[in-house]
PDB file of N, CA and C in Angstrom:
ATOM      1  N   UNK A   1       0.840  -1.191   0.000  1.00  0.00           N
ATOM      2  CA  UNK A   1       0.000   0.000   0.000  1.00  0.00           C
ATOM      3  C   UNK A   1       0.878   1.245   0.000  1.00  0.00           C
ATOM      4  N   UNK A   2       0.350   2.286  -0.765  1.00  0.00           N
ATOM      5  CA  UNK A   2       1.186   3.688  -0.842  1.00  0.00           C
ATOM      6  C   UNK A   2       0.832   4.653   0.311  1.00  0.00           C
ATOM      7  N   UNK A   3       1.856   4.893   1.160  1.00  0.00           N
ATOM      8  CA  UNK A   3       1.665   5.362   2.094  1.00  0.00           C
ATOM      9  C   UNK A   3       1.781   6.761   2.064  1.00  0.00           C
ATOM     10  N   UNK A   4       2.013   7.545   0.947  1.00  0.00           N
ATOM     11  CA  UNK A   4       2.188   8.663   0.605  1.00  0.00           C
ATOM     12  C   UNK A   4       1.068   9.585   0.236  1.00  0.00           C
ATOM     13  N   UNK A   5       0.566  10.629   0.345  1.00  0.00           N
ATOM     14  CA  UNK A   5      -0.143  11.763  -0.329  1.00  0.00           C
ATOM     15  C   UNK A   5       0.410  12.349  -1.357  1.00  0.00           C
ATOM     16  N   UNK A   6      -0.371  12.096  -2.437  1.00  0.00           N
ATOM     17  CA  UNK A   6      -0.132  13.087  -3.751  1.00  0.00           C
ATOM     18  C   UNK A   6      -0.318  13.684  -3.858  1.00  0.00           C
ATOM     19  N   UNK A   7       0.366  14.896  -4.897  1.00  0.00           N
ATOM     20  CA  UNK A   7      -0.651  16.478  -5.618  1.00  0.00           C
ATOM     21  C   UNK A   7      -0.565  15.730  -6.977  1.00  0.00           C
ATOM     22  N   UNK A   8      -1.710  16.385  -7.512  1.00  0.00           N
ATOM     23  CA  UNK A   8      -1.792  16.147  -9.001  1.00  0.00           C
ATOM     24  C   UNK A   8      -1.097  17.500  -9.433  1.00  0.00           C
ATOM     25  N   UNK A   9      -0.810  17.024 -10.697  1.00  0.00           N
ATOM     26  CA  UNK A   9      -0.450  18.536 -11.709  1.00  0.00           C
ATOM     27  C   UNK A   9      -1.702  19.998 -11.922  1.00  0.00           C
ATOM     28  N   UNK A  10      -2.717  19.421 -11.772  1.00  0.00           N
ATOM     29  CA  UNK A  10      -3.699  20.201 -12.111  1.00  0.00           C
ATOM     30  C   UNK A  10      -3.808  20.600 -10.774  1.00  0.00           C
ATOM     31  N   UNK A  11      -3.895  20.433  -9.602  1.00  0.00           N
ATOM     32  CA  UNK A  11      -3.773  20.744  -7.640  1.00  0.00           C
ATOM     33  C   UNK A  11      -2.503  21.505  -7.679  1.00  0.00           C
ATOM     34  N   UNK A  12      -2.008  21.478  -8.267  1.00  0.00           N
ATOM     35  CA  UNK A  12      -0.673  21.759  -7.948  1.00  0.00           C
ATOM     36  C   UNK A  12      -0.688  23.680  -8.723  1.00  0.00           C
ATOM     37  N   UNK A  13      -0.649  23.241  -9.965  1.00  0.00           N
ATOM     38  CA  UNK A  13      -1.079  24.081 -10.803  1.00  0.00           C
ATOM     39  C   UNK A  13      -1.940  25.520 -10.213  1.00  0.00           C
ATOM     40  N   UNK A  14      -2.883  24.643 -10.250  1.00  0.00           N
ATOM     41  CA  UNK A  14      -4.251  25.586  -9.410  1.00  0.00           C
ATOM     42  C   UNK A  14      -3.315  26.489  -8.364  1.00  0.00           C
ATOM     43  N   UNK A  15      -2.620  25.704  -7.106  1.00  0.00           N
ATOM     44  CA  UNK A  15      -2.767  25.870  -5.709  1.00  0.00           C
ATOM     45  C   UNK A  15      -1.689  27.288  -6.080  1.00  0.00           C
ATOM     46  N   UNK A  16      -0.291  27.243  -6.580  1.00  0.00           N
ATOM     47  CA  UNK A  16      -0.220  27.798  -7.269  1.00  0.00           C
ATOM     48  C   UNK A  16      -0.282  29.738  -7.865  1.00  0.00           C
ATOM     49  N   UNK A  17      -1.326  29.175  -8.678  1.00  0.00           N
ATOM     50  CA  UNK A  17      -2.255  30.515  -9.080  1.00  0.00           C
ATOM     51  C   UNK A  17      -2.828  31.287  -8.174  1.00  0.00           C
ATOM     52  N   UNK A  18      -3.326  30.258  -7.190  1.00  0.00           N
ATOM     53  CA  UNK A  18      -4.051  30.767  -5.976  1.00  0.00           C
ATOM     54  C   UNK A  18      -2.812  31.687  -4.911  1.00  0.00           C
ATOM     55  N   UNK A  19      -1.856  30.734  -4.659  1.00  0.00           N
ATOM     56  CA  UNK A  19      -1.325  31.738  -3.010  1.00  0.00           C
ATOM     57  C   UNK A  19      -0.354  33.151  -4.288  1.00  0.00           C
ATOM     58  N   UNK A  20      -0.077  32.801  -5.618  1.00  0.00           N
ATOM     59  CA  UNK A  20       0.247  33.863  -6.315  1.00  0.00           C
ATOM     60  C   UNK A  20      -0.209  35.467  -5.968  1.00  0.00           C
ATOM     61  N   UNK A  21      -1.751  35.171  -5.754  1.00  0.00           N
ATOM     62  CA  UNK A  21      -2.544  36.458  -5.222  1.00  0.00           C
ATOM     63  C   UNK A  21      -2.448  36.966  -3.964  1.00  0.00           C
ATOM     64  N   UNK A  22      -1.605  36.078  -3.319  1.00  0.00           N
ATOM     65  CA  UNK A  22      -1.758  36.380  -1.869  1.00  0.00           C
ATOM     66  C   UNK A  22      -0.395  36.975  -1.020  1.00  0.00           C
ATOM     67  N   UNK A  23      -0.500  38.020  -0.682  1.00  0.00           N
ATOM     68  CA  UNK A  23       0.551  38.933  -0.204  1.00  0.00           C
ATOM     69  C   UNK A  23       1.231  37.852   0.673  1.00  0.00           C
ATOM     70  N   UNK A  24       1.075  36.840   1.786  1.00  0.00           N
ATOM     71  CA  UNK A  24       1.514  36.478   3.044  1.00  0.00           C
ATOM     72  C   UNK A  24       1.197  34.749   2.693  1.00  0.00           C
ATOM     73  N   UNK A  25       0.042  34.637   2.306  1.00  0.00           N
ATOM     74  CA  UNK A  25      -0.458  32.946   2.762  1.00  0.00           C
ATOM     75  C   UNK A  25       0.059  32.393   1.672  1.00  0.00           C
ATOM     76  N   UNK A  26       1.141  31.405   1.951  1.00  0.00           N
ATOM     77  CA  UNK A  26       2.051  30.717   0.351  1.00  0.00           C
ATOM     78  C   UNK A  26       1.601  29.335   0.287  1.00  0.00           C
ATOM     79  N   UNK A  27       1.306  28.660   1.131  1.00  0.00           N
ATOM     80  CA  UNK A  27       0.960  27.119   1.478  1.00  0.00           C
ATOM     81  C   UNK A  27      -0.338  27.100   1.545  1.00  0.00           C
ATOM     82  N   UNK A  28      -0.733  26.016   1.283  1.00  0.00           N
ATOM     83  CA  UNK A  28      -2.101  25.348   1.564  1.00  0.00           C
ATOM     84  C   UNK A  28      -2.297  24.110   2.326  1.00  0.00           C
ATOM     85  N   UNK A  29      -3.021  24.222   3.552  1.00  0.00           N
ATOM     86  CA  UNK A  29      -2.957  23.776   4.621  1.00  0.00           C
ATOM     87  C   UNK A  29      -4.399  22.168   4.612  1.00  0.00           C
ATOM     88  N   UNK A  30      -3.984  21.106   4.124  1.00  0.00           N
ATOM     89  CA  UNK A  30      -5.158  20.270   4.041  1.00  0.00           C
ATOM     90  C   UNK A  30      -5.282  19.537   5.680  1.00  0.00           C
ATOM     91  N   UNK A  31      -6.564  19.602   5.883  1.00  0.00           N
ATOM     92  CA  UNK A  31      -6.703  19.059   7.048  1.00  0.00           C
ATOM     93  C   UNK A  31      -8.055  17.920   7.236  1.00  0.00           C
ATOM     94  N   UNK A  32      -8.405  17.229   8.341  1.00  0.00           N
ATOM     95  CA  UNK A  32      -9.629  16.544   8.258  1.00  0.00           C
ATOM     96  C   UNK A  32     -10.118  16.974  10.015  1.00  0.00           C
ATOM     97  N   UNK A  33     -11.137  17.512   9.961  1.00  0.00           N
ATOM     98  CA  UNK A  33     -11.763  17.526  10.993  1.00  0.00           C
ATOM     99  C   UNK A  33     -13.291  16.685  11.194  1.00  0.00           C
ATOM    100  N   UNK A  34     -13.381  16.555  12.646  1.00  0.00           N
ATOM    101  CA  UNK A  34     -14.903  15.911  12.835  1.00  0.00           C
ATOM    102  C   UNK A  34     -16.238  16.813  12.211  1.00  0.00           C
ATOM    103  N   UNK A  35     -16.992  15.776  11.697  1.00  0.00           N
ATOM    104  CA  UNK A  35     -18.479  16.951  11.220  1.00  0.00           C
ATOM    105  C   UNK A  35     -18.620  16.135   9.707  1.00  0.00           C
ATOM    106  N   UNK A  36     -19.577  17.067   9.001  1.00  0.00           N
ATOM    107  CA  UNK A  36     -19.930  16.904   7.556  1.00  0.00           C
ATOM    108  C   UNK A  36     -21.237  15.734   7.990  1.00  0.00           C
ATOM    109  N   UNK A  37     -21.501  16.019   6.729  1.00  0.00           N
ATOM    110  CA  UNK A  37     -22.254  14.446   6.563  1.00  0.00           C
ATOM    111  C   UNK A  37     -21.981  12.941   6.637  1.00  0.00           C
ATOM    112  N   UNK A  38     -21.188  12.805   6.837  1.00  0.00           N
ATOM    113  CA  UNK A  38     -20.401  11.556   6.545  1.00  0.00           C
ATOM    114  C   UNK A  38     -19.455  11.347   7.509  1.00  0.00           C
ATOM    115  N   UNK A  39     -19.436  11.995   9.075  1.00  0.00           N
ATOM    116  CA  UNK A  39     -18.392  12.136   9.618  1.00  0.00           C
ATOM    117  C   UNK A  39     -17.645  12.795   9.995  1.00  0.00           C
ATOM    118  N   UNK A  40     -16.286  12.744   8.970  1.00  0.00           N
ATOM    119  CA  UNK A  40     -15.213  13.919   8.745  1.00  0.00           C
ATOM    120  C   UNK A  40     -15.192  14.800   7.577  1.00  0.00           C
ATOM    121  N   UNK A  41     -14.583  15.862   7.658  1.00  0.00           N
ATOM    122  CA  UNK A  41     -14.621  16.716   6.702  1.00  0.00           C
ATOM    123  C   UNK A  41     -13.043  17.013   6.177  1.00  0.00           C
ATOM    124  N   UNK A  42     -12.710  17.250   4.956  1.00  0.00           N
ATOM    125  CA  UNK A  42     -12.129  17.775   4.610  1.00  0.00           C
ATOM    126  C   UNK A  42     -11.922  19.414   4.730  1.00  0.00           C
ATOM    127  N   UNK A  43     -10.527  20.317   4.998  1.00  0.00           N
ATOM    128  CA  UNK A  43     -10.587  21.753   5.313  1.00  0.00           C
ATOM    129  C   UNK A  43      -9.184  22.126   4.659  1.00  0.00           C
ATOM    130  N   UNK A  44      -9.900  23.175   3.958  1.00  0.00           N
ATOM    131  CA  UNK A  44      -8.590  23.904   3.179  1.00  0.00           C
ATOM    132  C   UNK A  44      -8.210  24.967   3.117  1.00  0.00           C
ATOM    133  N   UNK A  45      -7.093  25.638   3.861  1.00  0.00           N
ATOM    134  CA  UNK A  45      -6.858  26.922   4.358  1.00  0.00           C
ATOM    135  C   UNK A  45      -5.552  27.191   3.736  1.00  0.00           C
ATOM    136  N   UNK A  46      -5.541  28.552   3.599  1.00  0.00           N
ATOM    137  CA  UNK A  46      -4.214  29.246   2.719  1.00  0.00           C
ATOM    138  C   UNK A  46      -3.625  30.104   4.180  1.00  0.00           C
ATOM    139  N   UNK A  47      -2.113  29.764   4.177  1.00  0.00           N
ATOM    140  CA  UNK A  47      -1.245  29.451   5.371  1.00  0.00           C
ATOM    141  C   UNK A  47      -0.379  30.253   5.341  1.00  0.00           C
ATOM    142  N   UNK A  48       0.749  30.797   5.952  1.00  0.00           N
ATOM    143  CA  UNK A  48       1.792  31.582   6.137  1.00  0.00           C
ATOM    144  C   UNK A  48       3.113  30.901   6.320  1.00  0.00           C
ATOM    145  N   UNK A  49       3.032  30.001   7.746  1.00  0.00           N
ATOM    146  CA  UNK A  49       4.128  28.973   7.636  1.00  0.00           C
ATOM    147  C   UNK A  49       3.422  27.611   8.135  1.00  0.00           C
ATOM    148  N   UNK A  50       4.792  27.002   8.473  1.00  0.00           N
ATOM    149  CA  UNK A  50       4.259  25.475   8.585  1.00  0.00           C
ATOM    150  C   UNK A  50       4.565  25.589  10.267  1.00  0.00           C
ATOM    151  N   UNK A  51       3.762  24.334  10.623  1.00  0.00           N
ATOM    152  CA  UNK A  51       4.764  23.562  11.948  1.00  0.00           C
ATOM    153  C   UNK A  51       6.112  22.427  11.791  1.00  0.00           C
ATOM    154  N   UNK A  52       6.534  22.610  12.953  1.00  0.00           N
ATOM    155  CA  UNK A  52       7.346  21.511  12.928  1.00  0.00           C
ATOM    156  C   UNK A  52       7.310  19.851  12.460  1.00  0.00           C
ATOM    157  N   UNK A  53       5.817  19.570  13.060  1.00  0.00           N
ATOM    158  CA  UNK A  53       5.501  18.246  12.798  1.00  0.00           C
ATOM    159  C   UNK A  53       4.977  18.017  11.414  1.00  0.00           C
ATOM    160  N   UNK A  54       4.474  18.700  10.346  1.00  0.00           N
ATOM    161  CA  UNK A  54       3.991  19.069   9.483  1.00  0.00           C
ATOM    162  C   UNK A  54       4.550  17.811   8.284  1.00  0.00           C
ATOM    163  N   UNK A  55       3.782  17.242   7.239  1.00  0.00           N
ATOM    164  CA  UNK A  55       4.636  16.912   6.220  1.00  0.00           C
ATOM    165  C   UNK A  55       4.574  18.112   5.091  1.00  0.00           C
ATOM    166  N   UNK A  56       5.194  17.854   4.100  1.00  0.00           N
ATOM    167  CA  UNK A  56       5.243  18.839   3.577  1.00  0.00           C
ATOM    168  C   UNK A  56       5.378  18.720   1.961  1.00  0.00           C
ATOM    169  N   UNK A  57       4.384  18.684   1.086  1.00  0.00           N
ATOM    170  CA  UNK A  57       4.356  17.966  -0.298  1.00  0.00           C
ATOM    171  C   UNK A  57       4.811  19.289  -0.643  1.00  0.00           C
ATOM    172  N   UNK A  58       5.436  18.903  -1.983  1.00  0.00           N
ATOM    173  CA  UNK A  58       6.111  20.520  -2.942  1.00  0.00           C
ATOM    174  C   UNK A  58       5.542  19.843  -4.235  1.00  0.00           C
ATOM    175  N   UNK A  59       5.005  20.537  -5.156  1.00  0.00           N
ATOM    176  CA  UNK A  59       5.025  19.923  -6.796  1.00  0.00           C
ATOM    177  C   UNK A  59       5.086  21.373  -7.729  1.00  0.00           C
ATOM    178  N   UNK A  60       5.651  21.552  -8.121  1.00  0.00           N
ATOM    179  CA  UNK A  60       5.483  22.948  -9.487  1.00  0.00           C
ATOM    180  C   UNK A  60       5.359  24.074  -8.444  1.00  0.00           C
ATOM    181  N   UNK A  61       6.054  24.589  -7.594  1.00  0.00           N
ATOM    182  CA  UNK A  61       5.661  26.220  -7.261  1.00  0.00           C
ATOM    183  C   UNK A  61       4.528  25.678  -6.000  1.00  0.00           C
ATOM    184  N   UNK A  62       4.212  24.634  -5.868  1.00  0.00           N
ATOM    185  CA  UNK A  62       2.894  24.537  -4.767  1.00  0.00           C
ATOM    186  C   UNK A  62       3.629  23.737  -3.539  1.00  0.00           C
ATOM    187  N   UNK A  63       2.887  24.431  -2.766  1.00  0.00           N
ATOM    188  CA  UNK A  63       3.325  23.819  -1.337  1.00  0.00           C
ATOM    189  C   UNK A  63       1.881  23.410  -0.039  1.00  0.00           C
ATOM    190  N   UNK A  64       2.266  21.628   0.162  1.00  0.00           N
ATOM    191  CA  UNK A  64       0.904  21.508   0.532  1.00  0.00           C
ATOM    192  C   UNK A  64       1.299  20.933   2.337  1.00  0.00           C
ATOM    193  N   UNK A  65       0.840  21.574   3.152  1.00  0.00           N
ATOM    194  CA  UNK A  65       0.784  20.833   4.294  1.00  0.00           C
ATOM    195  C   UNK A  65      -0.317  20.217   5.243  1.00  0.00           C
ATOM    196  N   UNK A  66       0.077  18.875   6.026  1.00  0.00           N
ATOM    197  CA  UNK A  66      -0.689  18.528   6.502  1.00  0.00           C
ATOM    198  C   UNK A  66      -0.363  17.703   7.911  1.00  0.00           C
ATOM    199  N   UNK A  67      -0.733  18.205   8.529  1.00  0.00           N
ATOM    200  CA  UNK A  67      -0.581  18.416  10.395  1.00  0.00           C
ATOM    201  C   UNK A  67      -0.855  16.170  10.206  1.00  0.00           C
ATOM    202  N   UNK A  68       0.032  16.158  11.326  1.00  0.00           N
ATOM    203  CA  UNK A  68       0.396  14.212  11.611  1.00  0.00           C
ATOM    204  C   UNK A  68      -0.994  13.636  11.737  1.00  0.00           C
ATOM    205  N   UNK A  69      -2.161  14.483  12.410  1.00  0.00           N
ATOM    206  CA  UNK A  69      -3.552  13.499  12.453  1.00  0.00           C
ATOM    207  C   UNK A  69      -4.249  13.800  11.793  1.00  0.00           C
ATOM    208  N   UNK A  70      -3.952  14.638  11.326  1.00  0.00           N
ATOM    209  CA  UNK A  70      -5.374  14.465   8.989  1.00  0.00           C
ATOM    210  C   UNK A  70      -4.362  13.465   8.364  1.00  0.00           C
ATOM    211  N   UNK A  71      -2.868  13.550   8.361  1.00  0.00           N
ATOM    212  CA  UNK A  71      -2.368  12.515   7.442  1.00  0.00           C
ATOM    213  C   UNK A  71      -2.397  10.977   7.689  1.00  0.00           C
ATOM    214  N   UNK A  72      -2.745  10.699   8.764  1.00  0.00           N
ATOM    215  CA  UNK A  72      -3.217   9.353   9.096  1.00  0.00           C
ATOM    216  C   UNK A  72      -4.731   9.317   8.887  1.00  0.00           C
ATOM    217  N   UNK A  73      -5.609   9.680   8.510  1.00  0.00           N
ATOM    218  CA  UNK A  73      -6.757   9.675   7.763  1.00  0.00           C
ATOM    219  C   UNK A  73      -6.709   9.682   6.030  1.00  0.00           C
ATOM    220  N   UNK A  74      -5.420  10.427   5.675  1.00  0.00           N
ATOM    221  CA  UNK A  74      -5.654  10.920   4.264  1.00  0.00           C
ATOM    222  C   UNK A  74      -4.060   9.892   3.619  1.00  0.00           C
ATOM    223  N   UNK A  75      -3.689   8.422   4.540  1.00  0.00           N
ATOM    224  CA  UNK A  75      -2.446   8.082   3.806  1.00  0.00           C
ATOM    225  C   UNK A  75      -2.767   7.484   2.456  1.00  0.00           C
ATOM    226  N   UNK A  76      -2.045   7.258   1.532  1.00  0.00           N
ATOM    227  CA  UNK A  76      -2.486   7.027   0.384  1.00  0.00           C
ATOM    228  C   UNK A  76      -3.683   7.898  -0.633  1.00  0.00           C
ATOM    229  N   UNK A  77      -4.136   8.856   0.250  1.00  0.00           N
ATOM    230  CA  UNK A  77      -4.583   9.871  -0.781  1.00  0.00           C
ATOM    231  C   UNK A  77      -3.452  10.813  -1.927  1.00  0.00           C
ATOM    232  N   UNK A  78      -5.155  11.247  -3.172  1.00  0.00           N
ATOM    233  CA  UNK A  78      -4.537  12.022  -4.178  1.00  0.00           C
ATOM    234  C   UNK A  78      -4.974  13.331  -3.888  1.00  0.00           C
ATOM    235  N   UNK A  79      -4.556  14.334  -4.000  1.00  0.00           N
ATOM    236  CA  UNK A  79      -5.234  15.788  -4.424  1.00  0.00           C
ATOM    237  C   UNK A  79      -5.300  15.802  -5.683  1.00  0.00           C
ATOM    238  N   UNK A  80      -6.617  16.465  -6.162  1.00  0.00           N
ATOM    239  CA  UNK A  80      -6.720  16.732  -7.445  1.00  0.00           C
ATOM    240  C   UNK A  80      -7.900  17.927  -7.011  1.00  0.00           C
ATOM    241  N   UNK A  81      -7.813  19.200  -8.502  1.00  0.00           N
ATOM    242  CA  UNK A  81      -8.326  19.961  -8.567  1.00  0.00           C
ATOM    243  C   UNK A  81      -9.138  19.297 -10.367  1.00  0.00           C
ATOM    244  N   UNK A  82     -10.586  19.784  -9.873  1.00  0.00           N
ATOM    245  CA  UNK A  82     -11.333  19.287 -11.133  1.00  0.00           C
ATOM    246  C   UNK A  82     -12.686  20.369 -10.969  1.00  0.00           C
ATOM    247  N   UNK A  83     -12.267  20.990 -12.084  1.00  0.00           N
ATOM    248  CA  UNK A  83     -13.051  22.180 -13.041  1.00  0.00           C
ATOM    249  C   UNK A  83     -13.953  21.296 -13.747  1.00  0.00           C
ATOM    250  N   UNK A  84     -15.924  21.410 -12.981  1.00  0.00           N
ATOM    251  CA  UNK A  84     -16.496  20.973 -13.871  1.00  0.00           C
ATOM    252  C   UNK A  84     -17.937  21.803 -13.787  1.00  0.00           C
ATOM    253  N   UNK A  85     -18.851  21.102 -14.551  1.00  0.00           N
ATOM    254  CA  UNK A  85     -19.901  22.398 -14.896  1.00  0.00           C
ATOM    255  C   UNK A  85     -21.095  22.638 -12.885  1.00  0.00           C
ATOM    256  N   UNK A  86     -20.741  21.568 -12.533  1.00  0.00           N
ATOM    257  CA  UNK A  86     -21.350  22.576 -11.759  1.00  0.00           C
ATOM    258  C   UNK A  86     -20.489  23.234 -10.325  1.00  0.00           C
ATOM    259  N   UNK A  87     -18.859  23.181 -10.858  1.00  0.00           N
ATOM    260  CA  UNK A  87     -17.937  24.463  -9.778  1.00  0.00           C
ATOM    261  C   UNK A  87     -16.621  23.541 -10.158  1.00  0.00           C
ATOM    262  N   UNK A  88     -15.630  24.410 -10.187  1.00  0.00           N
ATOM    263  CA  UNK A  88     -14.407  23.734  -9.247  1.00  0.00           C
ATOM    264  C   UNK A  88     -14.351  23.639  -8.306  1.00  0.00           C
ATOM    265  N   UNK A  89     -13.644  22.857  -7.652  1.00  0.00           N
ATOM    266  CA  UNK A  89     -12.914  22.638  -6.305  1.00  0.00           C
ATOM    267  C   UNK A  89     -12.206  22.022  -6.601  1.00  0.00           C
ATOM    268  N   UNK A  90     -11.251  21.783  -4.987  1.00  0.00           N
ATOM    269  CA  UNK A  90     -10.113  20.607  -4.488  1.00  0.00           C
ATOM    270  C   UNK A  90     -10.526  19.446  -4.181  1.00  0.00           C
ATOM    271  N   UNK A  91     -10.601  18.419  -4.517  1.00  0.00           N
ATOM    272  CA  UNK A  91     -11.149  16.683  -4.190  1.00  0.00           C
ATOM    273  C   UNK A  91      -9.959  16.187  -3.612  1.00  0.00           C
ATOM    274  N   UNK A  92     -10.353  15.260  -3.002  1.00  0.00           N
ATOM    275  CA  UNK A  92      -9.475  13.886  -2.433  1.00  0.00           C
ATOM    276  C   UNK A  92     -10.027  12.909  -2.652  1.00  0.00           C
ATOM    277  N   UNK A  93      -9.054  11.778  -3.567  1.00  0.00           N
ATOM    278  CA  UNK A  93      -9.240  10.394  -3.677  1.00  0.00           C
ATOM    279  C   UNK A  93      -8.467   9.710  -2.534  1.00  0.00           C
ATOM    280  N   UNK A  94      -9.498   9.644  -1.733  1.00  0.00           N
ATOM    281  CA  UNK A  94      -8.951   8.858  -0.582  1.00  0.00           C
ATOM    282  C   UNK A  94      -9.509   7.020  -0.503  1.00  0.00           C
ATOM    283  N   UNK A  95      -8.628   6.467  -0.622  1.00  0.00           N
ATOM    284  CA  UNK A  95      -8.503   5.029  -0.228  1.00  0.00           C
ATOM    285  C   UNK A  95      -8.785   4.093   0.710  1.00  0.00           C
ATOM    286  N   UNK A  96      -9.226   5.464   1.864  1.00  0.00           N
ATOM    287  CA  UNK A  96      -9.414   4.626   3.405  1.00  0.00           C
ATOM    288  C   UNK A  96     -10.488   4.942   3.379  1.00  0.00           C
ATOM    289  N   UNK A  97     -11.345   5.684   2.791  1.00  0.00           N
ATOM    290  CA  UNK A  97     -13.139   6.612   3.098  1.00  0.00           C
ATOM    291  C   UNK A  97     -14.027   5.123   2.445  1.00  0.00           C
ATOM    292  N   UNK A  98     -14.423   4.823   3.520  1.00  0.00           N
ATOM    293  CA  UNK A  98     -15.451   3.904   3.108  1.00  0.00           C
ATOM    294  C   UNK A  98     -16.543   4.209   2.758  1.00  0.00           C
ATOM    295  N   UNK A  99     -17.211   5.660   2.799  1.00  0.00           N
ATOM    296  CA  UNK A  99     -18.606   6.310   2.246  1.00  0.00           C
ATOM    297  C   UNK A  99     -17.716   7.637   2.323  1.00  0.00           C
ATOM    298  N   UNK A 100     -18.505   8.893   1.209  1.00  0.00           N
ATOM    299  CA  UNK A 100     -18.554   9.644   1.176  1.00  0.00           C
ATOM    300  C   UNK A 100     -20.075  10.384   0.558  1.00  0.00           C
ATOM    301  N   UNK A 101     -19.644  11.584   1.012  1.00  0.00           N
ATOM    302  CA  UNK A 101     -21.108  12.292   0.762  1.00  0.00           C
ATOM    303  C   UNK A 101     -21.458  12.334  -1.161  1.00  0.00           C
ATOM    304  N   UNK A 102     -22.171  13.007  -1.668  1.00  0.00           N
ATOM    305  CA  UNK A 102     -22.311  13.644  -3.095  1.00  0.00           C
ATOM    306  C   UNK A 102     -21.329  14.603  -3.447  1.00  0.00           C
ATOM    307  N   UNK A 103     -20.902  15.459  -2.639  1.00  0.00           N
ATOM    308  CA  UNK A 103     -20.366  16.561  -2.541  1.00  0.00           C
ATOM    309  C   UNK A 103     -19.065  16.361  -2.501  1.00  0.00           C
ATOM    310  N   UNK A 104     -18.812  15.451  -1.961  1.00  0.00           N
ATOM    311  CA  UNK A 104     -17.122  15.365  -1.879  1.00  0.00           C
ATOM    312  C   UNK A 104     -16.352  15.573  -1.206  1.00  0.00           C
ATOM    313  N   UNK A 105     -17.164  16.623  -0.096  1.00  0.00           N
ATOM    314  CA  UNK A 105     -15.962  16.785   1.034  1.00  0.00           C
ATOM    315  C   UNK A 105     -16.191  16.413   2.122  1.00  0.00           C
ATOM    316  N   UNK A 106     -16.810  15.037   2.172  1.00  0.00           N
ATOM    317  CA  UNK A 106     -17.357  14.799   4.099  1.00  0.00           C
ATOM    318  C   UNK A 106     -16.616  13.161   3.525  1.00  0.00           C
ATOM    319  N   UNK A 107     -16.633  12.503   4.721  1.00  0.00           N
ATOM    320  CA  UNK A 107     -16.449  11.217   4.464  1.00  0.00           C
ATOM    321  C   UNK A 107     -16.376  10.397   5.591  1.00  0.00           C
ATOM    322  N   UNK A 108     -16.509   9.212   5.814  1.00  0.00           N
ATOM    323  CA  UNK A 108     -16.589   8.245   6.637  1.00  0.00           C
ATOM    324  C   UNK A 108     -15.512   6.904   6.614  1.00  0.00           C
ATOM    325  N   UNK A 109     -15.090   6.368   7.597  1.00  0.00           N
ATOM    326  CA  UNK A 109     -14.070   5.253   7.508  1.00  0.00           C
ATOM    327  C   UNK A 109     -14.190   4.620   8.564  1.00  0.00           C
TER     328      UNK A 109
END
């Protein structure tokens, strides 16, 4: 099993474009908290620095972190950003979510 978190090119890309606009917040901070429909939620915040314990994905100009207890929920996940007709967002193909909502960002395991 891949014990790693991915960025896709297109997450990466995106993330990117995004802290480009942003005077201070350079990182993007993925996290999983309790709640949603399904449980847990996915949370995505634009960051300043990291912590110590932090891992720390880099791909193209993007920088993604994620605190030691979302990444034991999210091991073997992908990030991907997917532009479609009804919004973009950030998704996770996560491997351990045994249900998830319609929406995409709640999930259960």
């Amino acid at each position: 099993m891949d014990h790693k978190v991915t960025v896709t090119e297109r997450a990466a890309k995106r993330i990117a474009e995004i802290v480009a606009t942003e005077k201070d917040n350079s990182m993007l901070r993925v996290s999983v908290d309790g709640g949603g429909c399904s449980g847990f939620q996915y949370k995505f915040d634009l960051v300043a620095q990291r912590e110590d314990d932090d891992t720390v994905l880099e791909r193209d100009g993007a920088t993604v972190l994620i605190d030691p207890v979302s990444l034991g929920f999210l091991v073997g996940s992908e990030i991907d950003f997917v532009d479609e007709l009804i919004g973009a967002s950030f998704q996770i193909r996560n491997p351990n979510a045994t249900a998830s909502c319609g929406c995409g960002t709640s999930f259960s395991i």
